[in-house]
Protein backbone atom coordinates (compact mmCIF):
# COMPACT_ATOMS: atom_id res chain seq x y z
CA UNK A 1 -20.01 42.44 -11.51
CA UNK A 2 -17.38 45.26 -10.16
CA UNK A 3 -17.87 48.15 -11.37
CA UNK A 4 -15.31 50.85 -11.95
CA UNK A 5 -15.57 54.25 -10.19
CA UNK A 6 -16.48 57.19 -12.39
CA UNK A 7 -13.76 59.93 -13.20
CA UNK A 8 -13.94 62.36 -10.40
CA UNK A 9 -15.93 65.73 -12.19
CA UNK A 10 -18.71 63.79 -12.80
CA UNK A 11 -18.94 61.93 -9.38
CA UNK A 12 -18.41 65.07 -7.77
CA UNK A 13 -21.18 66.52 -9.99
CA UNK A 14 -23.11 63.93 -9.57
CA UNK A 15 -22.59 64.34 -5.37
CA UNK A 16 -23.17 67.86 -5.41
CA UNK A 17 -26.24 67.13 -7.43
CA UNK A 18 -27.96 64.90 -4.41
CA UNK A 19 -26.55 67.31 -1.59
CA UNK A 20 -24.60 66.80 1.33
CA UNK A 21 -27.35 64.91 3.86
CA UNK A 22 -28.68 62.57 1.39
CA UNK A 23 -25.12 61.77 0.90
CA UNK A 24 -24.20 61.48 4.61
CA UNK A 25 -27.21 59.16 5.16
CA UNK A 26 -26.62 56.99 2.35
CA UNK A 27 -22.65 56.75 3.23
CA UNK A 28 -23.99 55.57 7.31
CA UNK A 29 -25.90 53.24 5.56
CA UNK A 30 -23.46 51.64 3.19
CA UNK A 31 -21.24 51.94 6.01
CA UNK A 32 -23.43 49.77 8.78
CA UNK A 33 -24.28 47.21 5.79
CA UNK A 34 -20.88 46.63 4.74
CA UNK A 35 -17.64 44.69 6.25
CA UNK A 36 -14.12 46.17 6.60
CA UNK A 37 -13.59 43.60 3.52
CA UNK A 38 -15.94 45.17 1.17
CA UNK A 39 -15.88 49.16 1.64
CA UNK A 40 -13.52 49.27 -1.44
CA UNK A 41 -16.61 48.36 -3.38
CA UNK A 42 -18.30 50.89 -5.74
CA UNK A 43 -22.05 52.50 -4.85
CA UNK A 44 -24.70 53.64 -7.80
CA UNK A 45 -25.21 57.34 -7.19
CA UNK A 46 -27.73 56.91 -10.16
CA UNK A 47 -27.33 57.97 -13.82
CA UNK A 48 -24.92 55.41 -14.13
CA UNK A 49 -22.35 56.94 -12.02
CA UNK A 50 -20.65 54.81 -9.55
CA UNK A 51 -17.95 55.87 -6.72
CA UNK A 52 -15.87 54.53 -4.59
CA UNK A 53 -16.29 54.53 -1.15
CA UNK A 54 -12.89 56.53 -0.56
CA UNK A 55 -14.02 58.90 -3.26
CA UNK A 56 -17.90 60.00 -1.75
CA UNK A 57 -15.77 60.19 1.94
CA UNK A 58 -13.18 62.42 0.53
CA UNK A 59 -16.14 64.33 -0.76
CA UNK A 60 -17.93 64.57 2.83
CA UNK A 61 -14.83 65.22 4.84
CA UNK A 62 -14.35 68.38 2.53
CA UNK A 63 -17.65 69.83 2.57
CA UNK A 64 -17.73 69.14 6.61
CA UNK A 65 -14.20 71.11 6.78
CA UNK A 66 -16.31 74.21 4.13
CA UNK A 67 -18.88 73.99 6.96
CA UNK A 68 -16.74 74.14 9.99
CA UNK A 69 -15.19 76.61 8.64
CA UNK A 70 -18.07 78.99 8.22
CA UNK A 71 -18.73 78.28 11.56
CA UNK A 72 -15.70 79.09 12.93
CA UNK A 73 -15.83 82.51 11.40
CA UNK A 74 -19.30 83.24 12.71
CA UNK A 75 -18.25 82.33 16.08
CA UNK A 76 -14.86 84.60 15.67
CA UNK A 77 -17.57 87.36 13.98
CA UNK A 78 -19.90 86.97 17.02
CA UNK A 79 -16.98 87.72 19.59
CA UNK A 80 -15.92 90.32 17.85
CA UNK A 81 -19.26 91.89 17.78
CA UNK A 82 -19.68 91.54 21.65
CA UNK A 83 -16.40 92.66 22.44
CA UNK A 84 -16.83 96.33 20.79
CA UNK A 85 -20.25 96.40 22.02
CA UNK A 86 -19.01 96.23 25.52
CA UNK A 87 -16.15 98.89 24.94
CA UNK A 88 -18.61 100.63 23.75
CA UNK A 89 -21.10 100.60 26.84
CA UNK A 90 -17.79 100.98 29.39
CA UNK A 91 -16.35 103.77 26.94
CA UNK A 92 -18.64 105.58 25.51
CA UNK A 93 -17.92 108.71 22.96
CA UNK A 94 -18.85 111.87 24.46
């Protein structure tokens, strides 16, 4: 029986609900079980909530880009950080 995908609010809900690693490692499973043929098939998130494959990736790659992101500007913090730390040991205020 196909089943149809779920609007996207409550998919999304329903994905935020289980959290971004049970996600992932249910979307490498689905993903080593299933043939190129098949991946437009819809998964049970539970509740009777199904998505499409396209929909829980769309999902991932946007909480991976939230992620990097935070990252990034911990890095770019961290850098910043050392930087004035060492004008401030070669320069120091008298």
């Amino acid at each position: 029986m196909a089943h149809v995908p779920a609007d996207d609010q409550r998919v999304r809900a329903k994905l935020e609900e289980l959290g971004v690693d049970a996600v992932r490692l249910k979307f490498i499973h689905i993903m080593a079980v299933r043939t190129l043929g098949h991946q437009d098939d819809c998964e049970d998130l539970g509740d009777d909530v199904w998505a499409s494959h396209r929909q829980i990736r769309q999902w991932l790659k946007e909480k991976t880009w939230r992620e990097t992101l935070w990252v990034r500007v911990g890095v770019i913090a961290a850098v910043l950080a050392a930087v004035f730390a060492l004008f401030g040991w070669v320069f120091p205020l008298r």
